[in-house]
Protein backbone atom coordinates (compact mmCIF):
# COMPACT_ATOMS: atom_id res chain seq x y z
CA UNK A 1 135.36 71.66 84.83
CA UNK A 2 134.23 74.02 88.07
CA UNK A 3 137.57 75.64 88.04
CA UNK A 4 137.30 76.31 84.43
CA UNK A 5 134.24 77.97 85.06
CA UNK A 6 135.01 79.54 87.96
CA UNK A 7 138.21 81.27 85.68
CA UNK A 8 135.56 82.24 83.12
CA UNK A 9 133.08 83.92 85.54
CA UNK A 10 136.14 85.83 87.63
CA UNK A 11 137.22 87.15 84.46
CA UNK A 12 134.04 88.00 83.08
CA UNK A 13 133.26 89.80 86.67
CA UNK A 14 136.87 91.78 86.37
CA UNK A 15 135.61 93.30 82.74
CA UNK A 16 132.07 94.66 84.83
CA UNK A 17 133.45 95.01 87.88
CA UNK A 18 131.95 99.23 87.91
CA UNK A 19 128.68 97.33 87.50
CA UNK A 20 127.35 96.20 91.13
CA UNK A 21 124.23 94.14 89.52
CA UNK A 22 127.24 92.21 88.17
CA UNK A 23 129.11 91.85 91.32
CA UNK A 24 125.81 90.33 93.55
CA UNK A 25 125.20 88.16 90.20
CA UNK A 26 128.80 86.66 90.63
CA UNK A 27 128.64 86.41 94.01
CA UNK A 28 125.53 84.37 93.81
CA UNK A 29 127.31 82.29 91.50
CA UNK A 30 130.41 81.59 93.03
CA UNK A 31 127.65 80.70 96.41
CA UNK A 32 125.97 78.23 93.82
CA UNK A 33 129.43 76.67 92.56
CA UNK A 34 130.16 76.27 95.96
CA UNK A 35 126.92 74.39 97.35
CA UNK A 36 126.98 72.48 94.30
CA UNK A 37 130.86 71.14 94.83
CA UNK A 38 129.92 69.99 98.77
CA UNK A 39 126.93 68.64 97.77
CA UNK A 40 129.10 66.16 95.24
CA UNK A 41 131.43 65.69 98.01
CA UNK A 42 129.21 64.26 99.88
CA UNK A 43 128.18 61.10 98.64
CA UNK A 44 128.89 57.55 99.63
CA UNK A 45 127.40 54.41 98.49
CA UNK A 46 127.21 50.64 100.84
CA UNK A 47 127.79 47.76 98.93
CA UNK A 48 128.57 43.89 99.28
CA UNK A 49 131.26 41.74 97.31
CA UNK A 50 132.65 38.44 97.08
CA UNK A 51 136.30 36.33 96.67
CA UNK A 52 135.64 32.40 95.64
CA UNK A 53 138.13 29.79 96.43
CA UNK A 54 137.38 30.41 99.23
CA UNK A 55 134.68 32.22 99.39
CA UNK A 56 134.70 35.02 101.39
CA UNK A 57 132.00 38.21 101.45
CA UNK A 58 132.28 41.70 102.79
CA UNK A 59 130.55 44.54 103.29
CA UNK A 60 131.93 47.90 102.90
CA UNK A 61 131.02 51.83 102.08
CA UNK A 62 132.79 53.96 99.52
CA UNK A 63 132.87 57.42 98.44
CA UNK A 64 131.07 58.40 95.24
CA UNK A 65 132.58 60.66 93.08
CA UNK A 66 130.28 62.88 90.46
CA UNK A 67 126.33 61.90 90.43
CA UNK A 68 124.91 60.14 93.64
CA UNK A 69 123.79 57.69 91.49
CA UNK A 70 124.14 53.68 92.23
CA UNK A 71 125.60 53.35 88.44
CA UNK A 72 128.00 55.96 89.65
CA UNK A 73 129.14 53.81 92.29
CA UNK A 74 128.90 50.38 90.41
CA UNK A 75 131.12 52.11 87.89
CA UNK A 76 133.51 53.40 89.93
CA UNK A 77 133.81 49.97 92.79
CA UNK A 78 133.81 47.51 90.56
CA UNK A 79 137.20 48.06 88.74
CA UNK A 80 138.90 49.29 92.17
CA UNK A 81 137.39 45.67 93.86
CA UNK A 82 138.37 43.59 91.06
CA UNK A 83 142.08 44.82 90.93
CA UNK A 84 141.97 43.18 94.47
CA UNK A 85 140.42 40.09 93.28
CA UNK A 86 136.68 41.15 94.54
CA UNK A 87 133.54 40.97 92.72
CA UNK A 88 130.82 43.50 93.32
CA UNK A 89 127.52 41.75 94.31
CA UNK A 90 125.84 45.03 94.47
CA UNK A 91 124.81 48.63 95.15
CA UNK A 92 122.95 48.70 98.65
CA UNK A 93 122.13 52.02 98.26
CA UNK A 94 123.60 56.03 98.15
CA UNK A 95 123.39 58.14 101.43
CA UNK A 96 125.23 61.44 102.21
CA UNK A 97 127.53 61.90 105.20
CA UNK A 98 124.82 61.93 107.60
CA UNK A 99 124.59 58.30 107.30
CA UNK A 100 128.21 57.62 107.83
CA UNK A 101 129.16 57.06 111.36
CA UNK A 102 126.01 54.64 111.84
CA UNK A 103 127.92 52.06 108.96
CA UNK A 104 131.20 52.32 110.20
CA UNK A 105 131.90 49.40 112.18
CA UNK A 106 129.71 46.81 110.02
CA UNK A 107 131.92 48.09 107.39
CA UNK A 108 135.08 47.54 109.34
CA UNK A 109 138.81 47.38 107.18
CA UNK A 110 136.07 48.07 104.52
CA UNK A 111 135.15 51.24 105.81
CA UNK A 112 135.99 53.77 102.97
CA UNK A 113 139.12 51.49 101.76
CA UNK A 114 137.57 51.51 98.16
């Protein structure tokens, strides 16, 4: 969707390109589309799941893709865990990359596998 968007605006900027409003106006967009893509990026939920017979938990962190939302995340973990015979127990929370590091080695093998 951005880089149909992006095509739009660099095409609509090449038919007004004699018009300098038009230029700082697309460059503030293109600065905008840009912020707004890293910012997306940059998401990662903790969570904690389950295998019976036997039972065995973890605890891991994943990157969320779209909205930093915990339904985000549910909806994107639980089909990837359950391939591998996991259940989802739940959402711990959302966090950007500044939080990273610190949950790296309670997430161990977990650690951005999902």
């Amino acid at each position: 969707m951005a880089h149909a968007i992006t095509c739009v605006v660099i095409e609509y900027h090449r038919a007004f390109r004699s018009c300098g409003t038009m230029k700082h106006l697309f460059l503030i967009f293109m600065v905008l589309c840009a912020t707004a893509s890293a910012a997306q990026a940059d998401c990662y939920a903790d969570y904690k799941a389950k295998q019976d017979n036997p039972l065995r938990l973890h605890y891991g962190v994943t990157e969320v893709r779209g909205e930093c939302q915990v339904d985000t995340a549910e909806s994107q973990l639980r089909p990837a865990l359950q391939r591998d015979g996991w259940q989802l127990l739940n959402i711990l929370g959302v966090f950007d990359g500044s939080g990273l590091e610190e949950r790296r080695n309670s997430a161990g093998e977990y650690f951005l596998r999902y």
